[in-house]
Protein backbone atom coordinates (compact mmCIF):
# COMPACT_ATOMS: atom_id res chain seq x y z
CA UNK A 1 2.16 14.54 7.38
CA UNK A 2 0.65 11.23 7.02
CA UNK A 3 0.52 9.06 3.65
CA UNK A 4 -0.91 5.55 3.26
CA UNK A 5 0.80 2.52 2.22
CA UNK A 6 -1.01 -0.01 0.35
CA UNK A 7 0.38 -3.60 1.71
CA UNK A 8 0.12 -6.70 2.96
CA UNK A 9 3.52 -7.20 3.53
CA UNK A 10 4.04 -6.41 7.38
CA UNK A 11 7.86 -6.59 6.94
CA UNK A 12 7.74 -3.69 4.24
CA UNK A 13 5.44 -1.91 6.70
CA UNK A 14 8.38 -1.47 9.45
CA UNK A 15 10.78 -0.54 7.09
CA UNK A 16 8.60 2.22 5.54
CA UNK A 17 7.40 3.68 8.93
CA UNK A 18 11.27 3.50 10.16
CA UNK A 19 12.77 5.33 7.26
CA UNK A 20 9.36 8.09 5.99
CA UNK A 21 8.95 7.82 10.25
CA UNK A 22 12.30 9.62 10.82
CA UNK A 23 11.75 12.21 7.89
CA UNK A 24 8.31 13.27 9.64
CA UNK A 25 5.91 11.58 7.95
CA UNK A 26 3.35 8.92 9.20
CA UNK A 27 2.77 6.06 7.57
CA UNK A 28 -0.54 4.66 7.74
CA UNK A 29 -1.28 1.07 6.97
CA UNK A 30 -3.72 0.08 4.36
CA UNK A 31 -4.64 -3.32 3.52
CA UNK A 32 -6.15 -3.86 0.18
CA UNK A 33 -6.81 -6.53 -1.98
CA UNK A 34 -5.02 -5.68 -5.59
CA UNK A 35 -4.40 -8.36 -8.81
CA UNK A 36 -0.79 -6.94 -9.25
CA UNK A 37 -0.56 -6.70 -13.38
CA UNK A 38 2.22 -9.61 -13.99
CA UNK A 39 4.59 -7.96 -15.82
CA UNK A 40 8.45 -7.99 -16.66
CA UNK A 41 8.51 -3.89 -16.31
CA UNK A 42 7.81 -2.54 -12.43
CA UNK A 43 6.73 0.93 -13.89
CA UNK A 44 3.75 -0.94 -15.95
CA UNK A 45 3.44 -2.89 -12.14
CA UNK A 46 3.68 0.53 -10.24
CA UNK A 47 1.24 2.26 -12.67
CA UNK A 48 -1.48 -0.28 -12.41
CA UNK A 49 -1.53 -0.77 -9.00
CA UNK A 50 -1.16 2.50 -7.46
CA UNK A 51 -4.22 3.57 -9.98
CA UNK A 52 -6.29 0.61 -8.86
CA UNK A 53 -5.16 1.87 -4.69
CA UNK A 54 -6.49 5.37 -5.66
CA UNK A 55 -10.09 4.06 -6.74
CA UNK A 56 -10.24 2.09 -3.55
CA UNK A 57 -9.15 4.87 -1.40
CA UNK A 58 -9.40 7.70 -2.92
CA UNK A 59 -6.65 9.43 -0.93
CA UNK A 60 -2.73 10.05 -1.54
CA UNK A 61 -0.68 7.19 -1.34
CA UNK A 62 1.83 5.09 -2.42
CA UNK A 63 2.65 1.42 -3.42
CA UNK A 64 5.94 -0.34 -3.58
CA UNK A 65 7.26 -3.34 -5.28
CA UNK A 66 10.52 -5.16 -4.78
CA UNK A 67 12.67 -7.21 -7.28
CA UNK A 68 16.08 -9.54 -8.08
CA UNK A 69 17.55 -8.92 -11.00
CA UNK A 70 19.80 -11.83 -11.68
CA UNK A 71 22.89 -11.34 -14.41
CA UNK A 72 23.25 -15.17 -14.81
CA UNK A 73 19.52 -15.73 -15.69
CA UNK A 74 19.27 -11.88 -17.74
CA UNK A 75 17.97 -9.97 -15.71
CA UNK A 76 15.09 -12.49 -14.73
CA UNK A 77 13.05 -12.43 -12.22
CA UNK A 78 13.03 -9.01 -11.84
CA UNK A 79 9.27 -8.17 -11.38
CA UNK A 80 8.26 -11.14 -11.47
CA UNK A 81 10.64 -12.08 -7.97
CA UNK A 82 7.77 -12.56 -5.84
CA UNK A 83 5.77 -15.49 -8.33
CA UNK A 84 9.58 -17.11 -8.32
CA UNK A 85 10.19 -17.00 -4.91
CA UNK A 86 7.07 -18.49 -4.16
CA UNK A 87 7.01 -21.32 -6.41
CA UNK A 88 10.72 -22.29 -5.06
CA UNK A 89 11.32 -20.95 -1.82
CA UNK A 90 14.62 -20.42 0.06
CA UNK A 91 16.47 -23.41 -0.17
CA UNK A 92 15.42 -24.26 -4.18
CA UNK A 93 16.08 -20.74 -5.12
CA UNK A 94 20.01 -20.84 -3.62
CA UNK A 95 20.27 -24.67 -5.35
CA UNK A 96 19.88 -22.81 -8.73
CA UNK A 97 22.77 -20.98 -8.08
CA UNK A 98 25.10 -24.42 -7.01
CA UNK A 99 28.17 -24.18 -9.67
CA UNK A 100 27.57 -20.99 -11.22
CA UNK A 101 30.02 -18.23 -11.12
CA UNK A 102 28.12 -15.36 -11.60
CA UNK A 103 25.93 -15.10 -8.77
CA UNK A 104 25.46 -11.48 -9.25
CA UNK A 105 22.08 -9.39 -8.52
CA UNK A 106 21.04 -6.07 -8.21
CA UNK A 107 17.91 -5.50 -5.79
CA UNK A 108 15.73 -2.62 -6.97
CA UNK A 109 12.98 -1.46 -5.11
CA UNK A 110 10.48 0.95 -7.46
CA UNK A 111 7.79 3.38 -5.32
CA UNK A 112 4.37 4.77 -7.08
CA UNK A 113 3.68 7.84 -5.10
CA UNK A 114 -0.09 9.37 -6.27
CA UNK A 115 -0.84 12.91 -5.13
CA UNK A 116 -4.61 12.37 -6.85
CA UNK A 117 -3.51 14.29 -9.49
CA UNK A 118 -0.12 12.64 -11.04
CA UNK A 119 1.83 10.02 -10.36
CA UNK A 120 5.32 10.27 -8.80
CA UNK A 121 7.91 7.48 -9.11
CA UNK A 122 11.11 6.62 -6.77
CA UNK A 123 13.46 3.66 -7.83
CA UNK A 124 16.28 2.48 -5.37
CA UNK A 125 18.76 0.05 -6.64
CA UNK A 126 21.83 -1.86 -4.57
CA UNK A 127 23.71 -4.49 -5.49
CA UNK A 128 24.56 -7.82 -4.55
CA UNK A 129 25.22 -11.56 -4.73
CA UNK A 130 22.54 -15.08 -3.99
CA UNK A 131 24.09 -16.07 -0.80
CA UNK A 132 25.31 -20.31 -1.25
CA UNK A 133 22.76 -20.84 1.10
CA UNK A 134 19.79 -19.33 2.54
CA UNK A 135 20.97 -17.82 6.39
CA UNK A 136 18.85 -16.29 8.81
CA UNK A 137 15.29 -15.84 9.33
CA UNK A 138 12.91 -16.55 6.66
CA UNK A 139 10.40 -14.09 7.44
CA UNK A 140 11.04 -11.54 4.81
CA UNK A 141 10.96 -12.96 1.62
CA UNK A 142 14.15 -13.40 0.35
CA UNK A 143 16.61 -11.44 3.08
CA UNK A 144 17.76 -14.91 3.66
CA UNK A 145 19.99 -15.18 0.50
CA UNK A 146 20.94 -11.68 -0.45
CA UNK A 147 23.95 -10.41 0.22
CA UNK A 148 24.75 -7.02 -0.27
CA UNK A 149 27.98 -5.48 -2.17
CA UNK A 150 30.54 -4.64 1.00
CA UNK A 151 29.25 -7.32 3.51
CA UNK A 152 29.36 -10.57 4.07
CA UNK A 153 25.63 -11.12 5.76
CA UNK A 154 22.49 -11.61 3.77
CA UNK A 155 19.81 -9.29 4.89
CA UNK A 156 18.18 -11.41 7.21
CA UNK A 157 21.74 -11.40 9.29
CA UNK A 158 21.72 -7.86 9.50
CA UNK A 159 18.88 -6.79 11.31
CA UNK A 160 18.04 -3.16 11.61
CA UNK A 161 21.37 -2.21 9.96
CA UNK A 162 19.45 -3.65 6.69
CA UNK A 163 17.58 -0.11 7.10
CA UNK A 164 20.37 1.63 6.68
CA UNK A 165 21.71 0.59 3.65
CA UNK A 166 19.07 -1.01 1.38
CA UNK A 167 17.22 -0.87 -1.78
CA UNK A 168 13.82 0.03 -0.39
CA UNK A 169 15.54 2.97 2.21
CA UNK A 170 17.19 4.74 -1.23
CA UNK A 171 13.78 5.19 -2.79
CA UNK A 172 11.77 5.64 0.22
CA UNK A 173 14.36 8.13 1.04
CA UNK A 174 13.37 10.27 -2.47
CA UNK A 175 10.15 10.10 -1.72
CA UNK A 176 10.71 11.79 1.33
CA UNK A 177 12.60 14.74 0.17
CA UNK A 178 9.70 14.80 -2.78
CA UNK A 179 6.83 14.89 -0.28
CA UNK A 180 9.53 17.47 2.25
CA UNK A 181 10.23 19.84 -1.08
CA UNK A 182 13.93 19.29 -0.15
């Protein structure tokens, strides 16, 4: 089977043919441009864009969006991670975090599958700690200073074992049995 992936983001593009790859299904590439609805709630986020993908396509697909969740700062920025990260970057982002003792996060990764007839969502969720500082490459957002629960590498350090274990693989992995009828 294939589906279509609406991003721009070329690391989220490995991981989803990797993981929906082994489970049979093709992922096709599509890059469109969407204004992503800011929002604090990633269904409202999911909603919107995976509608606006549809009337540009006009085919099954789905979207994806990726957040932090940070206890110390309530849950903030959530949905909003990607704005945050790009205003402060690696090294800022980890210098918020200097002297605090709760450096806690949970990384949740929510999937808007649409069949053209309803829309189908997937959440994955891990959890974590902000790394002191950011290690390893800064290509993927912030990989660099998340380190899941049970290790002591961010993301970044972890290379394909990431895969295995993260956020984005547990919901990309219910949308596979969804699409498989498992």
């Amino acid at each position: 089977m294939e589906l279509r992936f609406i991003s721009k983001n070329d690391g989220k593009l490995r991981e989803a043919q990797a993981i929906l790859g082994a489970a049979g299904i093709r992922v096709i590439p599509k890059e469109i441009e969407i204004n992503e609805l800011q929002t604090d709630d990633p269904n409202k986020l999911i909603h919107h864009k995976v509608l606006e993908a549809f009337k540009k396509i006009g085919r099954p697909l789905f979207v994806e969006h990726t957040g932090l969740y940070i206890r110390y700062m309530n849950e903030f920025p959530g949905a909003l991670t990607q704005l945050f990260w790009d205003s402060l970057g690696p090294e800022r982002f980890t210098e918020l975090f200097h002297g605090v003792s709760d450096r806690r996060v949970s990384a949740k990764t929510s999937i808007g599958y649409f069949d053209g007839t309803q829309i189908h969502y997937f959440h994955g969720e891990i959890q974590g700690m902000i790394a002191p500082e950011p290690r390893g490459s800064r290509d993927f957002q912030w990989d660099c200073i998340f380190i899941p629960d049970g290790f002591d590498q961010t993301f970044a350090e972890m290379g394909e074992q990431k895969h295995e274990i993260s956020m984005r693989r547990v919901a990309l992995d219910k949308l596979a049995q969804f699409i498989s009828g498992r």
